[in-house]
PDB file of N, CA and C in Angstrom:
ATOM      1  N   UNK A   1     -42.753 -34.188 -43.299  1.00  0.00           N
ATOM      2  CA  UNK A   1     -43.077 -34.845 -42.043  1.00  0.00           C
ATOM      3  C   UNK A   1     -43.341 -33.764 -40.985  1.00  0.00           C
ATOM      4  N   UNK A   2     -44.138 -34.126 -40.487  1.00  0.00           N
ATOM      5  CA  UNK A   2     -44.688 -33.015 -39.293  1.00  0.00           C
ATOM      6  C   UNK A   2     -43.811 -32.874 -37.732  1.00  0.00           C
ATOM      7  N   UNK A   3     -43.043 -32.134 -37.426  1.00  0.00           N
ATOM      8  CA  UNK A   3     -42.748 -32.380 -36.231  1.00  0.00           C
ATOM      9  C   UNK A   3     -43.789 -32.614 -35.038  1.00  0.00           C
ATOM     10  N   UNK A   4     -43.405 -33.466 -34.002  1.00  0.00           N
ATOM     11  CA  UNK A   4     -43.881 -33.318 -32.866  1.00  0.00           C
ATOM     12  C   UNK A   4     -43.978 -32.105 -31.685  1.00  0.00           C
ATOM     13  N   UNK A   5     -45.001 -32.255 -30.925  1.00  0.00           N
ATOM     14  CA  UNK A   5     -44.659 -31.108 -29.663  1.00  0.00           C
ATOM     15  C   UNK A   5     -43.700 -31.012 -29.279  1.00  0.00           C
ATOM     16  N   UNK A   6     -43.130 -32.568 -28.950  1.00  0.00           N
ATOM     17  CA  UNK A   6     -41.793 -32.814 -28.191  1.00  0.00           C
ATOM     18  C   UNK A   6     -40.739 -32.124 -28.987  1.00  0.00           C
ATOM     19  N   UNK A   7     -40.746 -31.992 -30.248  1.00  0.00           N
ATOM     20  CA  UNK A   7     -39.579 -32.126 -30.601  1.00  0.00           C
ATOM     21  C   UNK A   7     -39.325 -29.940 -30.976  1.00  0.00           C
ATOM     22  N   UNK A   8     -40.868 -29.558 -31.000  1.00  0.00           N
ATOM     23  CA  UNK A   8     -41.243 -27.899 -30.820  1.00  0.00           C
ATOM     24  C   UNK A   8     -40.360 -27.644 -29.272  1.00  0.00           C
ATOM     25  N   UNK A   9     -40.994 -28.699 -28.053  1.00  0.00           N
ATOM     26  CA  UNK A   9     -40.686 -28.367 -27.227  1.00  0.00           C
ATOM     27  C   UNK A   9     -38.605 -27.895 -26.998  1.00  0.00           C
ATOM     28  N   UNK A  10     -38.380 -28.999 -27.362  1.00  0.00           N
ATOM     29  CA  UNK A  10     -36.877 -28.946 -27.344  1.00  0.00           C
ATOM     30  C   UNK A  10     -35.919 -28.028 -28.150  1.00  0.00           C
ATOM     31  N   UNK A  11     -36.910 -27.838 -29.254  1.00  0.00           N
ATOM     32  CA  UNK A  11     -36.125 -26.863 -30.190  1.00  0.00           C
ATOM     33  C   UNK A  11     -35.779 -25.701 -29.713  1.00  0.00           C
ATOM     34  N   UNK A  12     -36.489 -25.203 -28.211  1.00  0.00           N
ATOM     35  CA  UNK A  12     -36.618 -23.836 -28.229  1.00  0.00           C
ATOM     36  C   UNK A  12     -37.137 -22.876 -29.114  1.00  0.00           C
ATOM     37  N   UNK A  13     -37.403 -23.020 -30.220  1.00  0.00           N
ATOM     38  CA  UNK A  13     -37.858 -21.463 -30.911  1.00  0.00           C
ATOM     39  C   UNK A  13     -39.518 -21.173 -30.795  1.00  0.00           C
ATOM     40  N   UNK A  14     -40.313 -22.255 -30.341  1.00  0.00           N
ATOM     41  CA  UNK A  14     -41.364 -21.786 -30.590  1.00  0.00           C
ATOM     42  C   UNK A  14     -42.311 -22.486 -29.091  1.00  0.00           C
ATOM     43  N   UNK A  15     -41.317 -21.605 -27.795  1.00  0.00           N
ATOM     44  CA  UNK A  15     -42.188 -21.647 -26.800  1.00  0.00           C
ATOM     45  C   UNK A  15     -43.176 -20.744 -26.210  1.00  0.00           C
ATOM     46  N   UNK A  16     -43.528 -19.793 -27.554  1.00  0.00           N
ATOM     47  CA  UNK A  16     -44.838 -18.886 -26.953  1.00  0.00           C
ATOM     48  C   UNK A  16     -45.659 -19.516 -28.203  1.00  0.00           C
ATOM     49  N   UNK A  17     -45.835 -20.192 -28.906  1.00  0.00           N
ATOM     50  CA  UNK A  17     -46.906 -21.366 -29.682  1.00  0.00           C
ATOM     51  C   UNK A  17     -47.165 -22.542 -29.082  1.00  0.00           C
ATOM     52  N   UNK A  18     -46.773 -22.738 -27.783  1.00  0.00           N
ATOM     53  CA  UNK A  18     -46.933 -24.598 -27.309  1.00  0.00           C
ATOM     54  C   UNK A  18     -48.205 -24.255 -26.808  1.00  0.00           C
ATOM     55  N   UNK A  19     -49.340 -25.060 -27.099  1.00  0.00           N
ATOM     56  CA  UNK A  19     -50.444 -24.893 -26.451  1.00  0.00           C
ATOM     57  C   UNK A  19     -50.400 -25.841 -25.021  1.00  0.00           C
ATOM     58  N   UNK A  20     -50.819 -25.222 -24.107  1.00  0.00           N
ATOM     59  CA  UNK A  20     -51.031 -25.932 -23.048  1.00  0.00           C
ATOM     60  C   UNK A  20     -51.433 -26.990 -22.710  1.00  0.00           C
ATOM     61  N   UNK A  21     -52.396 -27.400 -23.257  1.00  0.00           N
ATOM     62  CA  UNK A  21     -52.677 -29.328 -23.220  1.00  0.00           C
ATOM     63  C   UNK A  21     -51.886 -29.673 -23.943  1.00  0.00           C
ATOM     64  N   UNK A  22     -51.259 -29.640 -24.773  1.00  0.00           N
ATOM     65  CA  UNK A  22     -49.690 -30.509 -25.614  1.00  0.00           C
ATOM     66  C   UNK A  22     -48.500 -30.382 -24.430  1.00  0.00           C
ATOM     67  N   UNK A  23     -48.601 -29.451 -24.099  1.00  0.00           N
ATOM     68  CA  UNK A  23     -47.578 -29.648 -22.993  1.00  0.00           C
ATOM     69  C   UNK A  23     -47.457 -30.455 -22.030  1.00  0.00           C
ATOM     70  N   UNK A  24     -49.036 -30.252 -21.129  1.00  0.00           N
ATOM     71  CA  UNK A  24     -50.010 -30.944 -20.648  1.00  0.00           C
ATOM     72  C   UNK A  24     -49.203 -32.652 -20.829  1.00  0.00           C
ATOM     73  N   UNK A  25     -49.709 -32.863 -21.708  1.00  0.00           N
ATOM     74  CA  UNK A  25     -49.719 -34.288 -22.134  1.00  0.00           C
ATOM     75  C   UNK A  25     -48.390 -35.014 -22.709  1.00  0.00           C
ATOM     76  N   UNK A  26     -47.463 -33.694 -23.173  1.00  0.00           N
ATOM     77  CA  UNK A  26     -45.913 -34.493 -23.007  1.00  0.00           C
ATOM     78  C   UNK A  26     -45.189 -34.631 -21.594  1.00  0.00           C
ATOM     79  N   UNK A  27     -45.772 -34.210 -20.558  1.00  0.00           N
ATOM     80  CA  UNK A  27     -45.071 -34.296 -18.954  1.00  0.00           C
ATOM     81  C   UNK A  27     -45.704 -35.505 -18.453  1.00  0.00           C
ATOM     82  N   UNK A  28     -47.051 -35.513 -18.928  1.00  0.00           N
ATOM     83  CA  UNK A  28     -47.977 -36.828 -18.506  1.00  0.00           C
ATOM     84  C   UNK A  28     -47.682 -38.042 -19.132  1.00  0.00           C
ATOM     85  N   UNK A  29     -47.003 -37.873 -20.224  1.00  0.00           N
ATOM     86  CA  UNK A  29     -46.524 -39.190 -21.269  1.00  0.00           C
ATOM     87  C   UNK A  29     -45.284 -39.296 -20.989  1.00  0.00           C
ATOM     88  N   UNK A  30     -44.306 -39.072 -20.307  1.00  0.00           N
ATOM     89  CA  UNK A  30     -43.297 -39.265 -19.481  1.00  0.00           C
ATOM     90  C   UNK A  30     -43.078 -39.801 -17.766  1.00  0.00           C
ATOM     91  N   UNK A  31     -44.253 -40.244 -17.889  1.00  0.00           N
ATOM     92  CA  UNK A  31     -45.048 -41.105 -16.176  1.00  0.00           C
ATOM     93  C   UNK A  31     -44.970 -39.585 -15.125  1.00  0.00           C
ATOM     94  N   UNK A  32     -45.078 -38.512 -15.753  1.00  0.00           N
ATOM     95  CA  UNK A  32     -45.287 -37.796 -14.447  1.00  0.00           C
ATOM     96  C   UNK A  32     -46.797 -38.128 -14.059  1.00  0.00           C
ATOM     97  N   UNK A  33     -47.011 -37.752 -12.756  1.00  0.00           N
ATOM     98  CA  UNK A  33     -48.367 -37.737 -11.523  1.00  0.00           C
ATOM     99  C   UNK A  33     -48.479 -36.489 -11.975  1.00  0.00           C
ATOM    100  N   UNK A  34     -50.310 -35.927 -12.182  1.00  0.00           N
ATOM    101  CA  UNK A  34     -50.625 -34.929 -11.853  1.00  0.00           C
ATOM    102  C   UNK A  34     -51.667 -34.877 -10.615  1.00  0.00           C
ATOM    103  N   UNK A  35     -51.640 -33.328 -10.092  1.00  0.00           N
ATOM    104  CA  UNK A  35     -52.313 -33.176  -8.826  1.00  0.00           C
ATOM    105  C   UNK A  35     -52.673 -31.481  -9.669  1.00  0.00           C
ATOM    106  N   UNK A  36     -54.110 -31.704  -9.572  1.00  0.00           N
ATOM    107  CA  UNK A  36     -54.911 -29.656 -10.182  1.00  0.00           C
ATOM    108  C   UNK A  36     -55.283 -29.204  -8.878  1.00  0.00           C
ATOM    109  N   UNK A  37     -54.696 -28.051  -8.451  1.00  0.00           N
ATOM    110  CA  UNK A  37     -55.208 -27.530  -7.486  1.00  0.00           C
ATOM    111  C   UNK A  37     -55.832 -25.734  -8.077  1.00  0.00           C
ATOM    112  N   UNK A  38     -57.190 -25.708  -7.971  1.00  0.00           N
ATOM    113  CA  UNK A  38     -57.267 -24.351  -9.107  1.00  0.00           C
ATOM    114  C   UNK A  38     -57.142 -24.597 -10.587  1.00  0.00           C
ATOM    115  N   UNK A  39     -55.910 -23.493 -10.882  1.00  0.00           N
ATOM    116  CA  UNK A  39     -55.817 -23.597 -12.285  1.00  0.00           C
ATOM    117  C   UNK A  39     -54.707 -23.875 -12.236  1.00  0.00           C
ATOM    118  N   UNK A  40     -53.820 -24.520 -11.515  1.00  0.00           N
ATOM    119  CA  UNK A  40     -52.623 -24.602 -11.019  1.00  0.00           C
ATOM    120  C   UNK A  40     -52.491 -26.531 -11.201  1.00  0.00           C
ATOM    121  N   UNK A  41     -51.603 -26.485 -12.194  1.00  0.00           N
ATOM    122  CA  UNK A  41     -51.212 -27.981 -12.963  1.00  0.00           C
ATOM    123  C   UNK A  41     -50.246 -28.443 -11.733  1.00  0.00           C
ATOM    124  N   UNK A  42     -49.763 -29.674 -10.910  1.00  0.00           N
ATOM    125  CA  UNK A  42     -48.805 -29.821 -10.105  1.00  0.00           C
ATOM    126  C   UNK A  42     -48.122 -31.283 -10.477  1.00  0.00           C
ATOM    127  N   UNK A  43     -46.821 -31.173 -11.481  1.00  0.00           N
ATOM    128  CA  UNK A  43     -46.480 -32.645 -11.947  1.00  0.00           C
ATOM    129  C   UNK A  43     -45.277 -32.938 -10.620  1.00  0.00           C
ATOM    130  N   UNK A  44     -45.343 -34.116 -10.700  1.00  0.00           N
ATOM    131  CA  UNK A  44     -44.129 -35.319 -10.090  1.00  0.00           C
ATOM    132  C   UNK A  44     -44.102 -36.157 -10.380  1.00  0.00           C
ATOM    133  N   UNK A  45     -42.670 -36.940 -10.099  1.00  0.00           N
ATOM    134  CA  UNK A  45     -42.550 -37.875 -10.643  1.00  0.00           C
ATOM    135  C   UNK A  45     -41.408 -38.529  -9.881  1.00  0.00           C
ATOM    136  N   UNK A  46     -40.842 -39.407  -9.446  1.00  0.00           N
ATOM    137  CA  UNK A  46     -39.801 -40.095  -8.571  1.00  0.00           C
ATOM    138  C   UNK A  46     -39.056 -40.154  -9.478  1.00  0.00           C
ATOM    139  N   UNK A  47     -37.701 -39.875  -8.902  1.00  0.00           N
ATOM    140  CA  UNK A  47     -36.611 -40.102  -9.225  1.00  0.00           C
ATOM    141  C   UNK A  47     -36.565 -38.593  -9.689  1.00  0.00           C
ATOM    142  N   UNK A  48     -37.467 -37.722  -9.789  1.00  0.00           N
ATOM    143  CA  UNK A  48     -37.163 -36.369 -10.440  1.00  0.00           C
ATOM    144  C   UNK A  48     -37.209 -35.510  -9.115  1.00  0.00           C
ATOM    145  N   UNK A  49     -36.211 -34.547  -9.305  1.00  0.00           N
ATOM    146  CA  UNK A  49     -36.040 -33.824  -7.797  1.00  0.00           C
ATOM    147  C   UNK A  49     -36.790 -32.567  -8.175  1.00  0.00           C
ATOM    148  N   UNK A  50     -37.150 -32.057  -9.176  1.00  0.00           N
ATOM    149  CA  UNK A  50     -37.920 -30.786  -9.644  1.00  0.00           C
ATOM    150  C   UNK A  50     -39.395 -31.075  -9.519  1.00  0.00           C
ATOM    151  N   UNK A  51     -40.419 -29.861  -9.072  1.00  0.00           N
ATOM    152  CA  UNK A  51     -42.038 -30.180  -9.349  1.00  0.00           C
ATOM    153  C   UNK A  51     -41.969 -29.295  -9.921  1.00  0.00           C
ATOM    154  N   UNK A  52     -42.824 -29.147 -11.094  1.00  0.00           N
ATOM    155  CA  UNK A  52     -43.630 -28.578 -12.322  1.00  0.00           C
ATOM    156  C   UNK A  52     -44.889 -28.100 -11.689  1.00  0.00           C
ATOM    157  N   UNK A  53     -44.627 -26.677 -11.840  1.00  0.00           N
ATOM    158  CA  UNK A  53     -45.945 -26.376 -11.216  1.00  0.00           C
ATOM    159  C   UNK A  53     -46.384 -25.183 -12.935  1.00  0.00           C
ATOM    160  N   UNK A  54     -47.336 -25.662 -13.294  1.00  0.00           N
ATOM    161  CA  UNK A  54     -47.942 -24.926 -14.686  1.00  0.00           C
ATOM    162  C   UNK A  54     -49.703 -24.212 -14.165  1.00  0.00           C
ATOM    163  N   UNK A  55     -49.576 -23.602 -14.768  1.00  0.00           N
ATOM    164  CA  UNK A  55     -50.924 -23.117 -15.198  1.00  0.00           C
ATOM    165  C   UNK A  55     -51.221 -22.703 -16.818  1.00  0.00           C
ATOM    166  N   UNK A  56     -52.110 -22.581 -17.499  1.00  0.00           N
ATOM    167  CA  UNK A  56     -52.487 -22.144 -18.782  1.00  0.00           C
ATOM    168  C   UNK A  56     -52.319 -20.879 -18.808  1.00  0.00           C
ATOM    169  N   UNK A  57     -52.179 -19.721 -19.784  1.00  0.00           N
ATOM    170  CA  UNK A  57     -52.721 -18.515 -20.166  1.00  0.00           C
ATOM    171  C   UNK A  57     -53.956 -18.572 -20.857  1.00  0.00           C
ATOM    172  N   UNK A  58     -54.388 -17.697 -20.612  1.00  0.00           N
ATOM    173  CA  UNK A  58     -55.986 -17.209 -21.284  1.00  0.00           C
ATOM    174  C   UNK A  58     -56.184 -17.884 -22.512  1.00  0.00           C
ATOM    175  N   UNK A  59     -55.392 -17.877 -23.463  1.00  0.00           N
ATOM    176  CA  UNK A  59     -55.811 -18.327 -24.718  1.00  0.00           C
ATOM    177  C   UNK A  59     -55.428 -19.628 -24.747  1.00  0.00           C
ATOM    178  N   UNK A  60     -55.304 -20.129 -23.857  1.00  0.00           N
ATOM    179  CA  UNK A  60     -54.922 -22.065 -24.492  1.00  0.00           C
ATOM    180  C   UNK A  60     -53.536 -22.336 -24.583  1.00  0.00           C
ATOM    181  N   UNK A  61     -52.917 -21.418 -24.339  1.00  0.00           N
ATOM    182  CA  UNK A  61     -51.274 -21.540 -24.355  1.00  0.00           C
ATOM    183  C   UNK A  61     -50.454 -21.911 -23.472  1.00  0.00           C
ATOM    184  N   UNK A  62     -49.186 -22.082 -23.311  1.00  0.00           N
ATOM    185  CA  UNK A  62     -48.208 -22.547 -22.354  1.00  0.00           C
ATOM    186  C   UNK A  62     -47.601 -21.148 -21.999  1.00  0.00           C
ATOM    187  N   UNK A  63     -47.340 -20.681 -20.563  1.00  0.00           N
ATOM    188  CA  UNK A  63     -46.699 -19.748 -20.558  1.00  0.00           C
ATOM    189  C   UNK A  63     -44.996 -20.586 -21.026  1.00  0.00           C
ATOM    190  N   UNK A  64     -44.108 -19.022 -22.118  1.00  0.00           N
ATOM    191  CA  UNK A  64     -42.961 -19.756 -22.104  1.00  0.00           C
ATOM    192  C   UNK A  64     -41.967 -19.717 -21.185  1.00  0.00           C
ATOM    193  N   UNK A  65     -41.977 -19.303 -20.135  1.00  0.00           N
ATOM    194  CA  UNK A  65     -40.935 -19.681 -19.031  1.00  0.00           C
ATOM    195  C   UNK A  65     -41.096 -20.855 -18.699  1.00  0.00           C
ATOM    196  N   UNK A  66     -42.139 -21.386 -18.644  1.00  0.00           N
ATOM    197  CA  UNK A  66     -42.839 -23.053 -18.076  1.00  0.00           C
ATOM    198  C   UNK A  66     -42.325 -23.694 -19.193  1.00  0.00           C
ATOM    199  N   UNK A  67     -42.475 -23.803 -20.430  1.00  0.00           N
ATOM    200  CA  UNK A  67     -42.274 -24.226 -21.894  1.00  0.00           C
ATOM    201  C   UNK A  67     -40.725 -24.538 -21.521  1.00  0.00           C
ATOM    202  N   UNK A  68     -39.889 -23.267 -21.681  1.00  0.00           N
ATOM    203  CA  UNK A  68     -38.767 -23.407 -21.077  1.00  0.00           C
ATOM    204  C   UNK A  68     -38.308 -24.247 -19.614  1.00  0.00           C
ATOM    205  N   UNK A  69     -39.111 -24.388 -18.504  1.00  0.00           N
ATOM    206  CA  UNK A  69     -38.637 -24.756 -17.507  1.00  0.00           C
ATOM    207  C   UNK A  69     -38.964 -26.312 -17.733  1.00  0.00           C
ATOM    208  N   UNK A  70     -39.865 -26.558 -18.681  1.00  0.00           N
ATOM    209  CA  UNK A  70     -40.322 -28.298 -18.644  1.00  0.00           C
ATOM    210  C   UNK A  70     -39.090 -28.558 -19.556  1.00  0.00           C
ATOM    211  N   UNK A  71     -38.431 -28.410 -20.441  1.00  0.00           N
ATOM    212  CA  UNK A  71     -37.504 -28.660 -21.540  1.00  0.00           C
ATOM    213  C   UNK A  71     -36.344 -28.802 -20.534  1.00  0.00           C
ATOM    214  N   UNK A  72     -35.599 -27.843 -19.821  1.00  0.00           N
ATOM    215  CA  UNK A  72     -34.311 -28.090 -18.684  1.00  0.00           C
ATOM    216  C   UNK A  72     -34.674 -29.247 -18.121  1.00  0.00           C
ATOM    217  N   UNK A  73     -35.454 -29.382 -17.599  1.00  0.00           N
ATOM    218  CA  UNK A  73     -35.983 -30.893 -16.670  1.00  0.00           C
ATOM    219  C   UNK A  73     -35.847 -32.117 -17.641  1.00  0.00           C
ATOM    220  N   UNK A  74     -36.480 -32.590 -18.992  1.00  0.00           N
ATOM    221  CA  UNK A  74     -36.891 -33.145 -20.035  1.00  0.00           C
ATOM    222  C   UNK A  74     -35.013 -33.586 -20.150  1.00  0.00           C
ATOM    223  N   UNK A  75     -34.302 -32.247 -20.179  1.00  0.00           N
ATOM    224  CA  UNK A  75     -32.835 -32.396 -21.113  1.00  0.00           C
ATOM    225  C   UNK A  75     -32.084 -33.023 -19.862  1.00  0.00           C
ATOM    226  N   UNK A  76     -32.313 -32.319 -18.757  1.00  0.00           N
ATOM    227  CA  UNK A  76     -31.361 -32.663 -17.053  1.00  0.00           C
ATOM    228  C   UNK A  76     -31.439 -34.215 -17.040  1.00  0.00           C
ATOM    229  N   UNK A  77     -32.159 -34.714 -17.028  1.00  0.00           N
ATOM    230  CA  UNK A  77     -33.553 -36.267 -16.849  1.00  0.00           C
ATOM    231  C   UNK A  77     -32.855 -36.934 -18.224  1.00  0.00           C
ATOM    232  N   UNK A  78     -32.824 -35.936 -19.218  1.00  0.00           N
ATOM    233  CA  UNK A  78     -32.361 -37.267 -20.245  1.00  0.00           C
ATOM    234  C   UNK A  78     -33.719 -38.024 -20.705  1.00  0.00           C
ATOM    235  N   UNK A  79     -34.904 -37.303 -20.528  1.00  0.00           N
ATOM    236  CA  UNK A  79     -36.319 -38.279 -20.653  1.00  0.00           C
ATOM    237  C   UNK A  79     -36.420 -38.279 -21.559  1.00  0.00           C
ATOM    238  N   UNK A  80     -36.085 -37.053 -22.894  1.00  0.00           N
ATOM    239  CA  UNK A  80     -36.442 -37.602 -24.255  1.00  0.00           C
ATOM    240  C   UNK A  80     -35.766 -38.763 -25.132  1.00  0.00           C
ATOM    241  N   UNK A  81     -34.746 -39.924 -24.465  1.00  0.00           N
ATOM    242  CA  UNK A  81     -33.868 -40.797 -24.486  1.00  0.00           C
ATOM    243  C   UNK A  81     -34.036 -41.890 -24.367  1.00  0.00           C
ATOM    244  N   UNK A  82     -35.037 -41.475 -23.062  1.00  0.00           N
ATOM    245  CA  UNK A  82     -35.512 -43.208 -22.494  1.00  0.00           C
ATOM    246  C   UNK A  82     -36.750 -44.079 -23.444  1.00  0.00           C
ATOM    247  N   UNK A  83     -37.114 -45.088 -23.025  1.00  0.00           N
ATOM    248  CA  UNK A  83     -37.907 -45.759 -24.070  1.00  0.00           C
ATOM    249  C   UNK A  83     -38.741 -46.822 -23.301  1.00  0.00           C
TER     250      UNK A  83
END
């Protein structure tokens, strides 16, 4: 069985492989709002007191501090829980 992004995401071990639109699209599939200013990704979401501010690296990737900083939020939030 194939893991999910989500579940790459949470594992921690492989946050310099998350490509940036998977990331992208697990913050967006959790009802965050996006706002692009530049190359500069800007998520929110109510009830969440953190903004996600992302950009891509050159090759299509997630930087992993961001990788890392969306996962603390994801675990704080309890969002991979809800349904």
């Amino acid at each position: 069985m194939k893991k999910s992004v989500l579940e790459f995401i949470l594992s921690g071990l492989s946050d310099n492989n998350i490509r940036f639109l998977d990331l992208r699209k697990v913050i967006v599939d959790f009802g965050f709002n996006e706002r692009i200013k530049g190359s500069h990704h800007i998520f929110f979401k109510s009830g969440i007191e953190e903004i996600i501010n992302l950009q891509p690296l050159g090759n299509g990737k997630a930087k992993p501090y961001q990788v890392k900083q969306v996962r603390g939020i994801i675990m704080k939030y309890k969002l991979h829980q809800e349904d």
